[in-house]
C-alpha atoms as a PDB file:
ATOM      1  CA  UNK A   1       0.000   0.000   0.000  1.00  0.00           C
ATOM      2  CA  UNK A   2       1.169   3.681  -0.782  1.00  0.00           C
ATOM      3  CA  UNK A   3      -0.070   6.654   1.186  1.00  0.00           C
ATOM      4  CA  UNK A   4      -0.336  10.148  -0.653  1.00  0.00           C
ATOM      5  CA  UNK A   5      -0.600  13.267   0.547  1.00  0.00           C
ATOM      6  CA  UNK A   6      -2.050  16.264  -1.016  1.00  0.00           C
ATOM      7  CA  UNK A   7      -1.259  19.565   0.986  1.00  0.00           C
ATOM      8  CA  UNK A   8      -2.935  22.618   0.149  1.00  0.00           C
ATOM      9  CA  UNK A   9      -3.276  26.206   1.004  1.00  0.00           C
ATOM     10  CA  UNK A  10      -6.760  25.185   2.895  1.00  0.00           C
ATOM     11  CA  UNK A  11      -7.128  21.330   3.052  1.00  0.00           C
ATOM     12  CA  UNK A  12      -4.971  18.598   3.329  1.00  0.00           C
ATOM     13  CA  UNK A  13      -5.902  14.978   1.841  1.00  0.00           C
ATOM     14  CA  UNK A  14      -4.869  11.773   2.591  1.00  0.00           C
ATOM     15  CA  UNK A  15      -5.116   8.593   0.859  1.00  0.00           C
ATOM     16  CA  UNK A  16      -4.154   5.195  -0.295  1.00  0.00           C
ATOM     17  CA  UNK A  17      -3.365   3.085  -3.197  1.00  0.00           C
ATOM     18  CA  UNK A  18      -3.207  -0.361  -3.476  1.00  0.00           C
ATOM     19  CA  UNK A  19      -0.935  -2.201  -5.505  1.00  0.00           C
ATOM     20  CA  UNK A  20      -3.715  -2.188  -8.065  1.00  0.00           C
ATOM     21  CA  UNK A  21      -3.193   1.514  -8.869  1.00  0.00           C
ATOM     22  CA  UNK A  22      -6.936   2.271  -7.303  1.00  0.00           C
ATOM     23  CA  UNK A  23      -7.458   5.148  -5.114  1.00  0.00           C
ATOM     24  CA  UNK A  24      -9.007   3.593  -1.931  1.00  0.00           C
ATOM     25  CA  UNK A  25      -9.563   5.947   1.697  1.00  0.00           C
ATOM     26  CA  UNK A  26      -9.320   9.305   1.615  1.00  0.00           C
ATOM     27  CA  UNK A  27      -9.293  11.486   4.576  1.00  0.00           C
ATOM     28  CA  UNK A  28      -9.506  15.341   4.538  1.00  0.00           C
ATOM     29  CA  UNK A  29      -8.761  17.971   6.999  1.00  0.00           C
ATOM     30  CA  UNK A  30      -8.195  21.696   7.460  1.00  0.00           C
ATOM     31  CA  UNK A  31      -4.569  22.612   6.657  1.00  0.00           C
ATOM     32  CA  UNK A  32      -3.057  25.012   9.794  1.00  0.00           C
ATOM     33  CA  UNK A  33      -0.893  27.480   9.079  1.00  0.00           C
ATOM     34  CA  UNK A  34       1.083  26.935  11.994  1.00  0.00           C
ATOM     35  CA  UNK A  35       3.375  24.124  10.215  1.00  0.00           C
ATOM     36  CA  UNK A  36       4.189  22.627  13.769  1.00  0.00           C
ATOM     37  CA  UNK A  37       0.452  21.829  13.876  1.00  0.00           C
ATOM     38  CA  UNK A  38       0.230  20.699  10.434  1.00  0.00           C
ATOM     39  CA  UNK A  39       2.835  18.099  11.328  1.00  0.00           C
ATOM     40  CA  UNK A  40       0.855  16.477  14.632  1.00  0.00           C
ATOM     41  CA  UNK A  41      -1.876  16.098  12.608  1.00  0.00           C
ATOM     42  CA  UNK A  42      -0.863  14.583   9.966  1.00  0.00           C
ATOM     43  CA  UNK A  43       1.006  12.477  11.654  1.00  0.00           C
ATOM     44  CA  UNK A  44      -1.590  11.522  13.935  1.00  0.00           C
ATOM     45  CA  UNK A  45      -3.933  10.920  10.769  1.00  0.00           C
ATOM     46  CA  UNK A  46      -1.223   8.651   9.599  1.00  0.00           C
ATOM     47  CA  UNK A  47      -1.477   6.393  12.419  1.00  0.00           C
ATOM     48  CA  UNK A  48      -4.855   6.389  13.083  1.00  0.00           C
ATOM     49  CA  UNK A  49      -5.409   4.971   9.927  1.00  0.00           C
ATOM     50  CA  UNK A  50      -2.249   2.837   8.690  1.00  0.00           C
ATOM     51  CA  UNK A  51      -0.565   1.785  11.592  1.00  0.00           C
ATOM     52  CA  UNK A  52       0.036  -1.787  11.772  1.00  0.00           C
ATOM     53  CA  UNK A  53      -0.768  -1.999   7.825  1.00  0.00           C
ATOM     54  CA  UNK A  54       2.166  -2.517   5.277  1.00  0.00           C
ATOM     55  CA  UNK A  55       2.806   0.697   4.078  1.00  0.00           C
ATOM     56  CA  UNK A  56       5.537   0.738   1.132  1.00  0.00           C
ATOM     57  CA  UNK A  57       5.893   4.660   0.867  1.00  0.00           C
ATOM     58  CA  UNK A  58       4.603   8.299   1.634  1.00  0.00           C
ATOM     59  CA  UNK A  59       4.799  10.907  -0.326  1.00  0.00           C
ATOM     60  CA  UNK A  60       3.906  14.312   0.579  1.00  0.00           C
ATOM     61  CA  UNK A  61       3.008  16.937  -1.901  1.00  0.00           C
ATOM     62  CA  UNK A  62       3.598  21.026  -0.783  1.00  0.00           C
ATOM     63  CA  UNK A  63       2.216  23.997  -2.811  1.00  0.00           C
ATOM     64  CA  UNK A  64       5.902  25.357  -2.652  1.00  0.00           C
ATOM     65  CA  UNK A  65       8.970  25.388  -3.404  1.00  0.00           C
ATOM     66  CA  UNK A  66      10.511  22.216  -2.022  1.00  0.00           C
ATOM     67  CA  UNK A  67      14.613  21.139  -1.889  1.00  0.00           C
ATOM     68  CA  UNK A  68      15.843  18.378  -0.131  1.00  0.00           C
ATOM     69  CA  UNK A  69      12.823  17.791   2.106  1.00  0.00           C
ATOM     70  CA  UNK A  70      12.789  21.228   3.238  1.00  0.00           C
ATOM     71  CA  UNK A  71      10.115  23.693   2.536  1.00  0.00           C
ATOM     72  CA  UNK A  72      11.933  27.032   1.590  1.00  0.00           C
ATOM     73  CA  UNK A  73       8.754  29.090   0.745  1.00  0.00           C
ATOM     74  CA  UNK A  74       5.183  28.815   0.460  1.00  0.00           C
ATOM     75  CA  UNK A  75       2.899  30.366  -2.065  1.00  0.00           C
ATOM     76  CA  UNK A  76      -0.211  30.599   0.403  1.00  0.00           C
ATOM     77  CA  UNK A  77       0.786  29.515   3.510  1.00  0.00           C
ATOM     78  CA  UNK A  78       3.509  30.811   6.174  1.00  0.00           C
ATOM     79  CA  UNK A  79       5.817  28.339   5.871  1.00  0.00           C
ATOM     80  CA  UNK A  80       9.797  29.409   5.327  1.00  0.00           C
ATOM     81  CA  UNK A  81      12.405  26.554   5.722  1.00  0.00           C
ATOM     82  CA  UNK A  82      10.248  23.836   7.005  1.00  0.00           C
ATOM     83  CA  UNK A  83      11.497  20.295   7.233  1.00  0.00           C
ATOM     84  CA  UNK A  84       8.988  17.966   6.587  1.00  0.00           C
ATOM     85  CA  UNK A  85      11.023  15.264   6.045  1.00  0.00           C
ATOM     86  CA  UNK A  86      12.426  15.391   9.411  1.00  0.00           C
ATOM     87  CA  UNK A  87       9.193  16.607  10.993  1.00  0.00           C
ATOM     88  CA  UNK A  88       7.600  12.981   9.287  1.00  0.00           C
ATOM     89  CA  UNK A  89      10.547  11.146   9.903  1.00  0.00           C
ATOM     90  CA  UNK A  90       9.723   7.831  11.500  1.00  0.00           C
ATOM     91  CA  UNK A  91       5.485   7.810  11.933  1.00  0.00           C
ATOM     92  CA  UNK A  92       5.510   4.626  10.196  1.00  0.00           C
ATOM     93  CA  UNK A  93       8.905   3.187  11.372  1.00  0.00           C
ATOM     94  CA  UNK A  94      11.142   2.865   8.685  1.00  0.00           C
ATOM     95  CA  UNK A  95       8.734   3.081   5.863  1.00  0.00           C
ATOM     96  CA  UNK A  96      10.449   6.012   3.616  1.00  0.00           C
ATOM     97  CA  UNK A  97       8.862   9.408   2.923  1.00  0.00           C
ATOM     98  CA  UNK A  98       9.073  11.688   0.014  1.00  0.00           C
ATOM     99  CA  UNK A  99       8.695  15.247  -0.369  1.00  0.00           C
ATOM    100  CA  UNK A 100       7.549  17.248  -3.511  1.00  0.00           C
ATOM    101  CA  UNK A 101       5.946  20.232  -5.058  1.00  0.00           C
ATOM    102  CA  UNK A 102       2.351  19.648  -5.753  1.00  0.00           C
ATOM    103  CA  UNK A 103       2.856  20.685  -9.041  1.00  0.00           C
ATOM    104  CA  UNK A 104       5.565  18.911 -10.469  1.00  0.00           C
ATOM    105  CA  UNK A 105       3.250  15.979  -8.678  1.00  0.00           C
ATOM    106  CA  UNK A 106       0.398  16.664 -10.975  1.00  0.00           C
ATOM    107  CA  UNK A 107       2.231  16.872 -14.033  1.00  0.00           C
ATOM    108  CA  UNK A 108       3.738  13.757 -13.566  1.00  0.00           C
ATOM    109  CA  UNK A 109       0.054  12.090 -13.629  1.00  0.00           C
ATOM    110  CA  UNK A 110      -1.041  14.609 -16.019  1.00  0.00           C
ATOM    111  CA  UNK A 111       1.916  12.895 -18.347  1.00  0.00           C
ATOM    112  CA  UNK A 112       1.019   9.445 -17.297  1.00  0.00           C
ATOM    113  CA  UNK A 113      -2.681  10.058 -18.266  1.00  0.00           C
ATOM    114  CA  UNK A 114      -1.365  10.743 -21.851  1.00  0.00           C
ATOM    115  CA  UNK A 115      -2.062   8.365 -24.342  1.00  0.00           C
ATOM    116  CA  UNK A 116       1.346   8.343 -25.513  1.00  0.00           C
ATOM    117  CA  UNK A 117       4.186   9.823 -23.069  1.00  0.00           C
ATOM    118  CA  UNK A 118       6.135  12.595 -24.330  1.00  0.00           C
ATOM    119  CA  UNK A 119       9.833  12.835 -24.495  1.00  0.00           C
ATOM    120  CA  UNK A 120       8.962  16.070 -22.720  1.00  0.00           C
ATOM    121  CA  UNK A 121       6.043  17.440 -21.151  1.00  0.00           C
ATOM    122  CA  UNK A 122       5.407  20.995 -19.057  1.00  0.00           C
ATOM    123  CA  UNK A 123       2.252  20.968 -16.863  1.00  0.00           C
ATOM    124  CA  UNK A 124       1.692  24.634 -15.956  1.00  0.00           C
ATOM    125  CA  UNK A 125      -1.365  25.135 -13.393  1.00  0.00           C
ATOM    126  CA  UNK A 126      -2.262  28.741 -13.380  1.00  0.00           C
ATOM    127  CA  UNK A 127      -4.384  29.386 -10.381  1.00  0.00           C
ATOM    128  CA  UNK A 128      -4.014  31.587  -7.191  1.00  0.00           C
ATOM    129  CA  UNK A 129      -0.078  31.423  -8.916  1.00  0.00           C
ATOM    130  CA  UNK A 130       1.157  29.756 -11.579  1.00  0.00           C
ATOM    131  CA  UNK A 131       2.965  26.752 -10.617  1.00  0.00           C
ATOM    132  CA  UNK A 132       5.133  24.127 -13.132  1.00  0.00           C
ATOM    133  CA  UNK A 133       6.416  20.516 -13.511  1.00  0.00           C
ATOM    134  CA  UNK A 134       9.161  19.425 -15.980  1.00  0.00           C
ATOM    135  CA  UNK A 135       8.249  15.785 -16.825  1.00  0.00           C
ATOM    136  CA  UNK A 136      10.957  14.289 -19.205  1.00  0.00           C
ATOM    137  CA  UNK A 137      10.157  10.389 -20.549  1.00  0.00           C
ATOM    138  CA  UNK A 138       6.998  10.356 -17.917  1.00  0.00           C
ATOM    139  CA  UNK A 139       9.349  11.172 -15.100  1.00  0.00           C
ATOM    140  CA  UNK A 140       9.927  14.630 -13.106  1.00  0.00           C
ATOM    141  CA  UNK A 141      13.060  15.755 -14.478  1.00  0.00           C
ATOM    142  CA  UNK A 142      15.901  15.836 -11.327  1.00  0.00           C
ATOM    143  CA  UNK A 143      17.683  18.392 -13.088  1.00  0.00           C
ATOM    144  CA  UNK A 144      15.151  20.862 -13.174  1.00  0.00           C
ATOM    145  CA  UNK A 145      13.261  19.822 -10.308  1.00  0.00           C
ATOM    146  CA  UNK A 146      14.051  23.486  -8.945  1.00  0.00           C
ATOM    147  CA  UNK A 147      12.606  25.353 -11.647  1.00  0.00           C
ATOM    148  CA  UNK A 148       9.444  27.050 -11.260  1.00  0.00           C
ATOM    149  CA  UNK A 149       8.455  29.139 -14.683  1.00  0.00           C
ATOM    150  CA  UNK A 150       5.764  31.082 -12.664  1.00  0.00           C
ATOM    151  CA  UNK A 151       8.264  33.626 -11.215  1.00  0.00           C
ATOM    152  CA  UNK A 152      10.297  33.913 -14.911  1.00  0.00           C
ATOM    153  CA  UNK A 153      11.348  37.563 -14.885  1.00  0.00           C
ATOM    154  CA  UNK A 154       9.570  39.159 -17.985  1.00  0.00           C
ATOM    155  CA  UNK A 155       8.823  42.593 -19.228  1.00  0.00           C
ATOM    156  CA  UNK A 156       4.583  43.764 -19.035  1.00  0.00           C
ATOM    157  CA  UNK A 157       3.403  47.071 -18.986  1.00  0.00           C
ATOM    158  CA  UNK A 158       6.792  48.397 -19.647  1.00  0.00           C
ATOM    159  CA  UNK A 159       7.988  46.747 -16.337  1.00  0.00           C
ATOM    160  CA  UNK A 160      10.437  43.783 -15.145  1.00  0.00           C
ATOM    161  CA  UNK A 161       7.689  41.432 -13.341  1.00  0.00           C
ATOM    162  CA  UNK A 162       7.481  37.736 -12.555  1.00  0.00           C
ATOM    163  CA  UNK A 163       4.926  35.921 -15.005  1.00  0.00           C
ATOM    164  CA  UNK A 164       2.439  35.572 -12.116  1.00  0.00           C
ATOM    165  CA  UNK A 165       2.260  38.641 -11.086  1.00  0.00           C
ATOM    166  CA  UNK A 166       0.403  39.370 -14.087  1.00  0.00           C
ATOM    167  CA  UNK A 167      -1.042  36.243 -15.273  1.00  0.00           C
ATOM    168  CA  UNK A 168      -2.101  34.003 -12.540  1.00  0.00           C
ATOM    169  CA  UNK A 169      -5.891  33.697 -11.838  1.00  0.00           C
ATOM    170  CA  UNK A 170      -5.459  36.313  -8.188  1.00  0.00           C
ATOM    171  CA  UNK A 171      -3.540  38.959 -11.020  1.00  0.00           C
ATOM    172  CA  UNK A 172      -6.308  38.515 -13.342  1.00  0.00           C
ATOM    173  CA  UNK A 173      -9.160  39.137 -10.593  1.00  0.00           C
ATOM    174  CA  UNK A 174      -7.029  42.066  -9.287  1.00  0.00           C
ATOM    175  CA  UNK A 175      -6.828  43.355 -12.706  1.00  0.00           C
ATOM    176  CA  UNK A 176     -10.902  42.903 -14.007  1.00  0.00           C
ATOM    177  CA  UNK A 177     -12.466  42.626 -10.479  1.00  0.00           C
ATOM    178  CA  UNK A 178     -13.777  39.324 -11.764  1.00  0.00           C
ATOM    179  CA  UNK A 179     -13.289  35.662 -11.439  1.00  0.00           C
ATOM    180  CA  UNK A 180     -12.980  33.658 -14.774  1.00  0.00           C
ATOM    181  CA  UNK A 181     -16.134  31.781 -14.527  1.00  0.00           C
ATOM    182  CA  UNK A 182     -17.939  35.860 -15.048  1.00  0.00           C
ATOM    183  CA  UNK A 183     -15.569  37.100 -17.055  1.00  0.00           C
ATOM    184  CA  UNK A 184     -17.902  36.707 -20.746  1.00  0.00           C
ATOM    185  CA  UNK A 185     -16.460  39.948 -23.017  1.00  0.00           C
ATOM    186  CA  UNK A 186     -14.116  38.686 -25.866  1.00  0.00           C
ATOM    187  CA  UNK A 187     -11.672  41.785 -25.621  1.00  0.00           C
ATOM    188  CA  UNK A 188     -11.038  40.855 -21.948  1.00  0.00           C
ATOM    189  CA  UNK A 189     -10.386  36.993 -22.782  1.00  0.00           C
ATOM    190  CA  UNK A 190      -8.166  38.538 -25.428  1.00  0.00           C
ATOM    191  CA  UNK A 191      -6.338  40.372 -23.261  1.00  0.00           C
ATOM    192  CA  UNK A 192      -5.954  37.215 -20.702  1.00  0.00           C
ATOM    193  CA  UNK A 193      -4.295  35.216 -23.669  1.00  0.00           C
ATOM    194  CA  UNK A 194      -1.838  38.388 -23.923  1.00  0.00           C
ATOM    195  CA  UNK A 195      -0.917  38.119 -20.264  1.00  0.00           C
ATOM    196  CA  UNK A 196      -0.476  34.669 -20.448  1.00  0.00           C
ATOM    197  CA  UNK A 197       1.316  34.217 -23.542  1.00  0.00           C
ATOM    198  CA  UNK A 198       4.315  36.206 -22.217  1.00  0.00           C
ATOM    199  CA  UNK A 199       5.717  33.066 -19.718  1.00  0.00           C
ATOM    200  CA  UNK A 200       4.999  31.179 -22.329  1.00  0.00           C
ATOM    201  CA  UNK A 201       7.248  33.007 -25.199  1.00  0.00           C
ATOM    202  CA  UNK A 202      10.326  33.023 -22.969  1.00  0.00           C
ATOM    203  CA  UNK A 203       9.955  29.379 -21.299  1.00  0.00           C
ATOM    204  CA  UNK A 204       9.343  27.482 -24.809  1.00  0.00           C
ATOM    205  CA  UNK A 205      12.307  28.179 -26.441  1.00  0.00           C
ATOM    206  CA  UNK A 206      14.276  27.094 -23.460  1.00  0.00           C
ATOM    207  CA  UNK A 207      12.847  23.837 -22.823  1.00  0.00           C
ATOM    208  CA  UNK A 208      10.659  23.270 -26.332  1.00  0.00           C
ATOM    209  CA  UNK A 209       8.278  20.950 -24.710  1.00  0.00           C
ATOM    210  CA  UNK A 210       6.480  18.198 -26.909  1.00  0.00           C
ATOM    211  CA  UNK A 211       3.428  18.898 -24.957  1.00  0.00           C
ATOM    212  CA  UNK A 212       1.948  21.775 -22.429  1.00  0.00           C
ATOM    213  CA  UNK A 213      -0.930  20.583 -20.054  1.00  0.00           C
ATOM    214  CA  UNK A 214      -2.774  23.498 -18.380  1.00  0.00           C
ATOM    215  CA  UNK A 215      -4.150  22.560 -15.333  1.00  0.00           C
ATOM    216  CA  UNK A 216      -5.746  24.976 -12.837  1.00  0.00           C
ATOM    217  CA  UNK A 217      -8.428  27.226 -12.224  1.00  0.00           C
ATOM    218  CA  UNK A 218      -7.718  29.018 -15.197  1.00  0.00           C
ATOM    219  CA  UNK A 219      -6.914  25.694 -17.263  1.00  0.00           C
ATOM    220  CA  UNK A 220     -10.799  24.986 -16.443  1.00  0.00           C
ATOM    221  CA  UNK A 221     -11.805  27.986 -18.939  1.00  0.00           C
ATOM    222  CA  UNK A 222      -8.909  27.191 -21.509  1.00  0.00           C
ATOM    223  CA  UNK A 223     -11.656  27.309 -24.416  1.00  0.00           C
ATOM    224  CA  UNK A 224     -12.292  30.885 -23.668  1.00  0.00           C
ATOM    225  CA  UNK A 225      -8.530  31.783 -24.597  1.00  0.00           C
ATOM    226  CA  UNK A 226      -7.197  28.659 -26.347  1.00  0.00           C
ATOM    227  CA  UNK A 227      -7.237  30.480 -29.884  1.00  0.00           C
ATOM    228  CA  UNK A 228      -6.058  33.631 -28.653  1.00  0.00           C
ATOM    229  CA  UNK A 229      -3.311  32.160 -27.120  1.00  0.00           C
ATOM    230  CA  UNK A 230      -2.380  29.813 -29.375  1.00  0.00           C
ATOM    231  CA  UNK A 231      -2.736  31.888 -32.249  1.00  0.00           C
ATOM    232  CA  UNK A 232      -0.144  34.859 -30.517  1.00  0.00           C
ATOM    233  CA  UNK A 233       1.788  32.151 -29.917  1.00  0.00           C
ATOM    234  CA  UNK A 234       2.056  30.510 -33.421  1.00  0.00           C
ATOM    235  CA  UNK A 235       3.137  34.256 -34.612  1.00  0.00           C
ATOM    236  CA  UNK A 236       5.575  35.132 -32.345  1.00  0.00           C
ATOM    237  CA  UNK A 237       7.409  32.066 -31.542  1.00  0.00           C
ATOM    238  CA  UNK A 238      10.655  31.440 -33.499  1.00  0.00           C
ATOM    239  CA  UNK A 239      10.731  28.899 -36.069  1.00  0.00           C
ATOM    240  CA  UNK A 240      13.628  26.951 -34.099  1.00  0.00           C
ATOM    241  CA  UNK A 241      10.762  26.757 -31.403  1.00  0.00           C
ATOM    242  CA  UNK A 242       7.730  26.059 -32.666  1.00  0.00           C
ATOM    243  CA  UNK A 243       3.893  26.057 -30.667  1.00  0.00           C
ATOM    244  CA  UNK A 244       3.721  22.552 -28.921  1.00  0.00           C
ATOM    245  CA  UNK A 245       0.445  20.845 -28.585  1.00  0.00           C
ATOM    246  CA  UNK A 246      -1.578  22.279 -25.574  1.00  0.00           C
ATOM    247  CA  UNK A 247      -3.924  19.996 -23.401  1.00  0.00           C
ATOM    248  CA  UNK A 248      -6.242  20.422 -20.688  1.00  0.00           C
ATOM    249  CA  UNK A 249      -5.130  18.384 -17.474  1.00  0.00           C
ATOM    250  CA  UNK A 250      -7.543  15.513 -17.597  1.00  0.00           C
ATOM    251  CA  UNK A 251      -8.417  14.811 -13.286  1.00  0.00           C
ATOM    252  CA  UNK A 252      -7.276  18.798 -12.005  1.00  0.00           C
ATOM    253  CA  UNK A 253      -8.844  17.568  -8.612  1.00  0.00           C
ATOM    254  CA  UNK A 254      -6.893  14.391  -8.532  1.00  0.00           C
ATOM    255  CA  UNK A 255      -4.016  14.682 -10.296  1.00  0.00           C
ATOM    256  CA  UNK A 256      -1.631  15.856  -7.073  1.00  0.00           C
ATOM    257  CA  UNK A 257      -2.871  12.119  -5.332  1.00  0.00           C
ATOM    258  CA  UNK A 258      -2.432   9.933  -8.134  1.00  0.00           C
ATOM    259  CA  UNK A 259       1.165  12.021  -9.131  1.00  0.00           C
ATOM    260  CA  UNK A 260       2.070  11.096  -5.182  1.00  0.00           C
ATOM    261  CA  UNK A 261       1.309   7.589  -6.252  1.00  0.00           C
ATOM    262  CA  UNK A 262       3.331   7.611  -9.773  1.00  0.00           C
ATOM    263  CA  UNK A 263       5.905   9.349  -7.649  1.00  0.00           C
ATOM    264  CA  UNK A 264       6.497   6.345  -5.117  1.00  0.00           C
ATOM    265  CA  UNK A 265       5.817   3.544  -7.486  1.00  0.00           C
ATOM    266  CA  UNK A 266       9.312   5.053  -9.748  1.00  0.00           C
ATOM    267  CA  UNK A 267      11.249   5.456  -6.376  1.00  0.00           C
ATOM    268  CA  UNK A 268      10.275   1.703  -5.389  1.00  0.00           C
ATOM    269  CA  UNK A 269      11.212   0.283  -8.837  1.00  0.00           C
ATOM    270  CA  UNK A 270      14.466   2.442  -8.464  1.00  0.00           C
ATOM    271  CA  UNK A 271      15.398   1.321  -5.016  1.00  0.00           C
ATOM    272  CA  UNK A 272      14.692  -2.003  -6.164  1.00  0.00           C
ATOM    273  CA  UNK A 273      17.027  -2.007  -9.054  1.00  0.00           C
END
């Protein structure tokens, strides 16, 4: 059995797989900010319901940026240089624990949900932030594990910015005073594919992904700005670069649980090997 974790900004879920690949009990509960009391309960949430079960793996997924085990910084919650892994360390004996960004998670099971895998993938969710995963042959690439594409440094409005500050779904509310699901006038959707198309014209050259899944709050209304984007896209881009394939994430609710499961199965096969 594998246990996943999916930690968010307000709720934190827990659940299992079997060896089956089928998502079995799931347990939710009210993330604290106070990371100390995250920790007791999740760990007591941990025992409660595994102890004395064979438990192959944990991974724990964290809407931040993650090195080592260690929390350095949280999007939406007050968390600076947490260590989780040592906070978790030992609640089911010697049963290992990993830690990783939720997002990188997600596009790992975004990948796997592909019909065919692509020699590269990036999953970009663009939400409250915009967060990113680097999935190279259906695994999270090491050697960009760091990388997060939402706080690329590019020029809007005739300033220096970071890509979310102007295109995540809290930039576009502060900028219309509406959430996508009102926004209905064409020019303004137009202008959203604008905003958004920046990140994307300085991160595809770089990595000249196969495919892009957008996942997110905002990937939910990707039909409103899908031609917009694609087409600024398609004019702008170099020809050494050109527009990759863009998906919607298939299971945006799920995909952070099932990448935690993805995630463990590859580092049991590896350990194994």
């Amino acid at each position: 059995m594998l246990v996943a974790v999916d930690t968010g900004a307000t709720k934190t879920l827990v659940a299992s797989f079997g060896k089956d690949g089928i998502l079995k009990q799931q347990i939710k509960f009210a993330t604290p900010h106070d990371h100390n009391e995250y920790t007791k309960i999740l760990r007591s949430t941990i025992k409660e319901h595994y102890e004395g079960k064979s438990i192959e793996a944990i991974v724990i997924a964290i809407p931040g940026v993650v090195k080592n085990g260690i929390v350095i910084k949280c999007g939406n919650l007050p968390w600076h240089n947490f260590d989780v892994a040592s906070a978790m360390a030992g609640v089911m004996g010697k049963t290992p624990i990993y830690i990783e960004n939720d997002a990188k998670l997600a596009g790992l099971a975004e990948t796997r949900f592909l019909k065919t895998i692509p020699s590269q993938s990036l999953y970009v969710t663009i939400s409250t932030g915009i967060g990113t995963g680097i999935i190279t042959d259906g695994h999270i690439n090491s050697a960009l594990s760091n990388s997060e594409a939402g706080h690329a440094l590019i020029e809007y409005d005739g300033v220096v910015r970071e890509w979310e500050s102007f295109a995540s779904g809290k930039a576009i509310h502060k900028a219309y005073g509406k959430y996508a699901h009102d926004i209905t006038n064409k020019q303004t959707w137009n202008q959203i594919a604008d905003r958004i198309s920046r990140g994307f014209l300085a991160v595809i050259p770089i990595l000249q992904p196969d495919v892009i899944i957008i996942g997110g709050s905002m990937g939910t209304y990707f039909d409103k700005y899908s031609k917009q984007l694609l087409g600024l896209l398609k004019e702008k881009l170099p020809s050494i670069a050109p527009c990759p394939k863009f998906v919607q994430a298939k299971y945006p609710e799920l995909a952070v649980i099932y990448g935690c499961y993805y995630y463990a199965l590859d580092n049991i096969v590896d350990k194994k090997a």
